[in-house]
Protein backbone atom coordinates (compact mmCIF):
# COMPACT_ATOMS: atom_id res chain seq x y z
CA UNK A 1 165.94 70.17 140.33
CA UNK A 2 165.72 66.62 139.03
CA UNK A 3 161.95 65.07 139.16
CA UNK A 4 160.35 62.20 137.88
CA UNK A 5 158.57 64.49 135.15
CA UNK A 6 159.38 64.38 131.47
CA UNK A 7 161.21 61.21 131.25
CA UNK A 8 163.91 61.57 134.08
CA UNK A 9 163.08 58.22 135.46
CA UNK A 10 165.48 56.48 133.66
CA UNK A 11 169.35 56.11 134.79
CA UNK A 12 171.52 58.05 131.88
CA UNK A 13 174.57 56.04 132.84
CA UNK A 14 174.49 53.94 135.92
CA UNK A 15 178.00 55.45 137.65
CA UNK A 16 177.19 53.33 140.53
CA UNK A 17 177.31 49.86 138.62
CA UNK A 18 181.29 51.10 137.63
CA UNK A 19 182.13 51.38 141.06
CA UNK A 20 180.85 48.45 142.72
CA UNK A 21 182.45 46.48 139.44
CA UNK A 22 185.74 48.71 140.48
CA UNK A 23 185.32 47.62 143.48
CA UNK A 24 185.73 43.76 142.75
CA UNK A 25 181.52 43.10 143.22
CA UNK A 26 179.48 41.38 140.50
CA UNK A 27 176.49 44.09 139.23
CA UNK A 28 172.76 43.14 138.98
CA UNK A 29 171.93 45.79 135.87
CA UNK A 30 168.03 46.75 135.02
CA UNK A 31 168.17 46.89 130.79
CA UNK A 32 167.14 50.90 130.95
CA UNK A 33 168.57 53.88 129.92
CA UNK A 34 172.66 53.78 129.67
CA UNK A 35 173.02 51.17 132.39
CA UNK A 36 173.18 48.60 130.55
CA UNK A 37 176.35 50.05 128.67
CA UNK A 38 178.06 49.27 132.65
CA UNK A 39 178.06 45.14 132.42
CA UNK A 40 178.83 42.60 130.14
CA UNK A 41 175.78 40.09 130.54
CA UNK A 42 177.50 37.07 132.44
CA UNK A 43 180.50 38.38 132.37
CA UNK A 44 180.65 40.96 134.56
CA UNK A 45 177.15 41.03 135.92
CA UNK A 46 173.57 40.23 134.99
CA UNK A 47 171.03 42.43 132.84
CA UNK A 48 167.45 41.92 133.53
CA UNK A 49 164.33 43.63 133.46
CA UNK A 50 164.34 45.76 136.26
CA UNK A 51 160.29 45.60 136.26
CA UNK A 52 160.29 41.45 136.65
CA UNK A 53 160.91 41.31 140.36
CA UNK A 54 161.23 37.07 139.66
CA UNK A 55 163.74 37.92 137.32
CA UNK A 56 165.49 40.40 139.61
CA UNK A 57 165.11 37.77 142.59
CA UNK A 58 166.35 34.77 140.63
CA UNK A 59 169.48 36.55 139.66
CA UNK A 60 170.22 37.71 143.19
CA UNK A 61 169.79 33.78 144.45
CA UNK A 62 171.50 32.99 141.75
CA UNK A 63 174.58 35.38 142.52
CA UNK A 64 174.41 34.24 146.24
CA UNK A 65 174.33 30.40 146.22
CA UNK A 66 177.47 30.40 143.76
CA UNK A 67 180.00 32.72 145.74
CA UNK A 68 182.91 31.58 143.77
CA UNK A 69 181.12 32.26 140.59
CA UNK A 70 180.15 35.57 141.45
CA UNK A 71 183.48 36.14 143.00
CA UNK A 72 185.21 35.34 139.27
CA UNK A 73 182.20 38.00 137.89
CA UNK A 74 183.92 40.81 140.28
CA UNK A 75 186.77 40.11 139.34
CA UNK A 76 186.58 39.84 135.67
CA UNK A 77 184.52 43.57 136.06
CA UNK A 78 187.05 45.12 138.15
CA UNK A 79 189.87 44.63 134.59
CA UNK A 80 186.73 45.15 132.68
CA UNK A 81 186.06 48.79 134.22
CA UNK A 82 190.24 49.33 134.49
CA UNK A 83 190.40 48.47 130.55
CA UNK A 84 187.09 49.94 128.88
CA UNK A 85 186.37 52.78 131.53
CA UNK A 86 189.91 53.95 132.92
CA UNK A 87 191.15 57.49 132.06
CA UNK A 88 193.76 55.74 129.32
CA UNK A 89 190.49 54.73 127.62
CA UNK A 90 188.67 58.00 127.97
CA UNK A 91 191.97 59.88 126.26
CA UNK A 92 191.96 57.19 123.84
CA UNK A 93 188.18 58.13 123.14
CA UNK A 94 188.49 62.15 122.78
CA UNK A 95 191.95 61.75 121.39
């Protein structure tokens, strides 16, 4: 059973910011636990502090007033996730 007791609050590896990037959608990242391994800060996504809701909510304007830019962020994590997280790259890793 997971709970909220003894420090399993915090994301080990944020699976679901790999699949929207997969999916062609730029990622809004809080800088905890292994989530922030999942963007590249501009690149991909944004990193913030998930605690600073201004900081959250300036990102998300910021990601919604610029459509093309945020459409070029998808992008740019879907080949990101393909290259650094695909299974070639896994093998690559245990090999």
């Amino acid at each position: 059973c997971r709970t909220r007791r003894g420090g399993l609050e915090v994301e080990g590896l944020g699976i679901v910011f790999l699949e929207a990037a997969a999916a062609g959608l730029p990622v809004l990242v809080g800088d905890s636990g292994g989530a922030s391994d999942t963007v590249r800060d501009g690149e991909t996504g944004h990193l913030v502090d998930g605690r600073d809701t201004a900081a959250v909510a300036n990102r998300l304007v910021v990601l919604l007033r610029d459509r093309a830019a945020a459409a070029a962020m998808g992008e740019k994590g879907r080949a990101w996730v393909r290259e650094a997280w695909g299974w070639e790259s896994a093998y690559a890793t245990l090999a």
